[in-house]
Protein backbone atom coordinates (compact mmCIF):
# COMPACT_ATOMS: atom_id res chain seq x y z
CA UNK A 1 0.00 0.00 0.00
CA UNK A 2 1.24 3.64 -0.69
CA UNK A 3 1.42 5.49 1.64
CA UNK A 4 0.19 9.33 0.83
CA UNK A 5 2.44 12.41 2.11
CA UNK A 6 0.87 14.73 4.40
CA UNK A 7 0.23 18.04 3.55
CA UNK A 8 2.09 21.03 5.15
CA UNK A 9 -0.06 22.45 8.03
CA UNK A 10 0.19 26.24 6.06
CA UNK A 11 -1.76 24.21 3.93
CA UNK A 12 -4.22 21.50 5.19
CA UNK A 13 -7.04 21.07 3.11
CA UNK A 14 -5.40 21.70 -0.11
CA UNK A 15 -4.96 18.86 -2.04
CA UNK A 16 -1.53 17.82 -4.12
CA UNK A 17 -1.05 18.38 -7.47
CA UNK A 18 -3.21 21.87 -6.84
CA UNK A 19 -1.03 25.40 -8.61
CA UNK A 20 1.31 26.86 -6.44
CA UNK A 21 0.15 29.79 -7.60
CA UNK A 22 -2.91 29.82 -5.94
CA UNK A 23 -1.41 28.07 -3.31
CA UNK A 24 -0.28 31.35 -2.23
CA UNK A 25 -4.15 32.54 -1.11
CA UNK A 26 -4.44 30.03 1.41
CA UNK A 27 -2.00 32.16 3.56
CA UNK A 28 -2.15 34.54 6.42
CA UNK A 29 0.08 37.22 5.19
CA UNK A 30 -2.66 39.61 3.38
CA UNK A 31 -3.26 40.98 6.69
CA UNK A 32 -0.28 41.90 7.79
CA UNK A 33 -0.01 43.39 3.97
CA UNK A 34 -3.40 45.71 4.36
CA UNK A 35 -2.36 46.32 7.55
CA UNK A 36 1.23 47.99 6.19
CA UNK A 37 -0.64 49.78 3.36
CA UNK A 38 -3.30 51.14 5.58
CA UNK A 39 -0.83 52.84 8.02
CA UNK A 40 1.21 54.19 4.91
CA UNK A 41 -1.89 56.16 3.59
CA UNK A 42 -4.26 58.88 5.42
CA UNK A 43 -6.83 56.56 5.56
CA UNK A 44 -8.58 56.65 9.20
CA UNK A 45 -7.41 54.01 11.50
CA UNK A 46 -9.55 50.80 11.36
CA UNK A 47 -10.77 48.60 14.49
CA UNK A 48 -9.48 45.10 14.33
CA UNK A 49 -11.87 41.55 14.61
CA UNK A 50 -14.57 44.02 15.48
CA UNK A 51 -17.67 43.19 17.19
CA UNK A 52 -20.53 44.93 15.80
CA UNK A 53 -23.34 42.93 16.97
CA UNK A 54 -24.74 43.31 20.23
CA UNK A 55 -25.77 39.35 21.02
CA UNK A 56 -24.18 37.71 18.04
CA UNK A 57 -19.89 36.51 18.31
CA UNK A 58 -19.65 37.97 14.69
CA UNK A 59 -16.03 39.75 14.40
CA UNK A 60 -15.56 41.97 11.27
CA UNK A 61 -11.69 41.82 9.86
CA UNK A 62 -11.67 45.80 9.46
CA UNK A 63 -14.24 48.25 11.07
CA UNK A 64 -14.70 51.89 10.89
CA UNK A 65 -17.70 52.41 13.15
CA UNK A 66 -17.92 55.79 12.76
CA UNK A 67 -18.58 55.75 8.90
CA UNK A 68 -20.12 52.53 9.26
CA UNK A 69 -17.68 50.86 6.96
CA UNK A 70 -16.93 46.89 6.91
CA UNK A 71 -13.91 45.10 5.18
CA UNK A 72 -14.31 41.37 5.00
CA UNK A 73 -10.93 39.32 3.68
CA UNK A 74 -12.23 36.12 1.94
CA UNK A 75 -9.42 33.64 2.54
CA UNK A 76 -9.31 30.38 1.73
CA UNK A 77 -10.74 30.97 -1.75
CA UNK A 78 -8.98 28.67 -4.08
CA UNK A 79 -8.45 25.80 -1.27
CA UNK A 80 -11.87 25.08 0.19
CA UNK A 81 -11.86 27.33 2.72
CA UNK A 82 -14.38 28.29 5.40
CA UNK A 83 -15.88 31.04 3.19
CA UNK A 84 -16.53 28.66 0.16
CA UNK A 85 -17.85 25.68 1.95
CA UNK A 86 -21.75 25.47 2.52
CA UNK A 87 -22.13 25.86 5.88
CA UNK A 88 -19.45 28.61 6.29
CA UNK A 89 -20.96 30.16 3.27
CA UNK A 90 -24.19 30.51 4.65
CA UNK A 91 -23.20 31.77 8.11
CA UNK A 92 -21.22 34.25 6.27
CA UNK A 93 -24.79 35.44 4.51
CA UNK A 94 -26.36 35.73 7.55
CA UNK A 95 -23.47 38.01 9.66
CA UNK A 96 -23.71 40.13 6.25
CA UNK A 97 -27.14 41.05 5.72
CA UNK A 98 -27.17 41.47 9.44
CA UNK A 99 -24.50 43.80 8.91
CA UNK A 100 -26.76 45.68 6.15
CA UNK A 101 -29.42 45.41 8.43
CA UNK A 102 -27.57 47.59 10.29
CA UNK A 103 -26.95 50.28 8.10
CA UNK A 104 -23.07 49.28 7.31
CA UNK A 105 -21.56 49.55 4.09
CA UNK A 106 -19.25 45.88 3.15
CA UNK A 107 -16.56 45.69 0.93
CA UNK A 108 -15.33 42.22 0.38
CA UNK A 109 -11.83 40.99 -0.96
CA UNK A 110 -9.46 38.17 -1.75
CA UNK A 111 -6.13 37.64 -0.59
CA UNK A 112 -5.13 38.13 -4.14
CA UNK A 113 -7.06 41.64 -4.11
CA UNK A 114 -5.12 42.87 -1.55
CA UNK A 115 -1.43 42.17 -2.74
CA UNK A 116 -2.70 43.31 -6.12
CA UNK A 117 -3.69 47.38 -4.37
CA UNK A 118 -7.54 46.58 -5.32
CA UNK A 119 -8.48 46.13 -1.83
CA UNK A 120 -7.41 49.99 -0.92
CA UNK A 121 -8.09 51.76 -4.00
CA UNK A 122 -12.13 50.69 -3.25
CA UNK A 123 -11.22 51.71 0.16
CA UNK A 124 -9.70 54.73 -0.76
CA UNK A 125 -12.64 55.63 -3.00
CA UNK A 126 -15.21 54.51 -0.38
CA UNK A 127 -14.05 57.80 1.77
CA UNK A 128 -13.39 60.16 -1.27
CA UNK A 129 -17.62 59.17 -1.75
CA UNK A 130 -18.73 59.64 1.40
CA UNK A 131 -16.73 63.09 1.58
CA UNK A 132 -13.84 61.56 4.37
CA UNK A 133 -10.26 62.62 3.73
CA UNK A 134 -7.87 60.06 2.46
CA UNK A 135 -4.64 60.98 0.70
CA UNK A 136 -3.73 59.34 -3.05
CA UNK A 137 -0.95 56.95 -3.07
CA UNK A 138 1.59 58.75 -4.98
CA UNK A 139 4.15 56.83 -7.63
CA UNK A 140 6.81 56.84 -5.02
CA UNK A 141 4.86 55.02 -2.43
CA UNK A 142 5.84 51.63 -2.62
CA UNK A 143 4.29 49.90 -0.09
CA UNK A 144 2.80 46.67 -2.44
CA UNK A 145 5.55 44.50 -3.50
């Protein structure tokens, strides 16, 4: 009998054979990447796992409560994560129309969204909309690599 090798904890629940490439969402890192990009630019400071229902354990990845803005990081996209999986999926409906519900605006990316500067430019043109300050990167700032 063969015996199959295990698969790297970093990434459990991706099967072998699947593109490195996308490999690469099923990792951690795009927060610590949104978080550098964030502080580089005048864009207001934004809460952390934030708790924005009062009964409910829901935790938002980035909150601005006072503008009422949401950020949601989908990872796990290309390797079955949580967010793709039924159950998960539908939890994930219910914490956002709550959300809605609520009168919050939600802005949803991928890992790959973020390393690619999609993730702030929508974030960056959420506050020019609403009439917030929030300085444009310039050609210098280098902050995605």
């Amino acid at each position: 009998m063969l015996k199959r090798k295990k698969r790297p904890a970093k990434f459990k629940g991706v099967p072998y054979g699947f593109p490195k490439k996308l490999e690469k969402e099923c990792d951690k890192g795009h927060q610590a990447l949104l978080d550098r990009i964030l502080k580089s630019f005048d864009v207001p400071a934004p809460a952390r796992e934030y708790r924005f229902h009062p009964s409910r354990r829901w935790r938002l990845d980035y909150a601005w409560p006072e503008h009422r803005l949401a950020v949601e990081i989908e990872g796990g996209v290309w390797c079955q994560g949580r967010h793709t999986r039924g159950s998960g999926f539908v939890k994930d409906i219910e914490k956002y129309n709550a959300l809605t519900l609520a009168g919050w605006s939600l802005l949803r990316f991928t890992p790959a969204q973020v390393r690619s500067g999609e993730c702030y430019q929508a974030i960056h043109r959420w506050f020019n909309e609403q009439g917030t300050e929030s300085r444009r990167p310039r050609a210098d700032d280098s902050v995605i690599r």
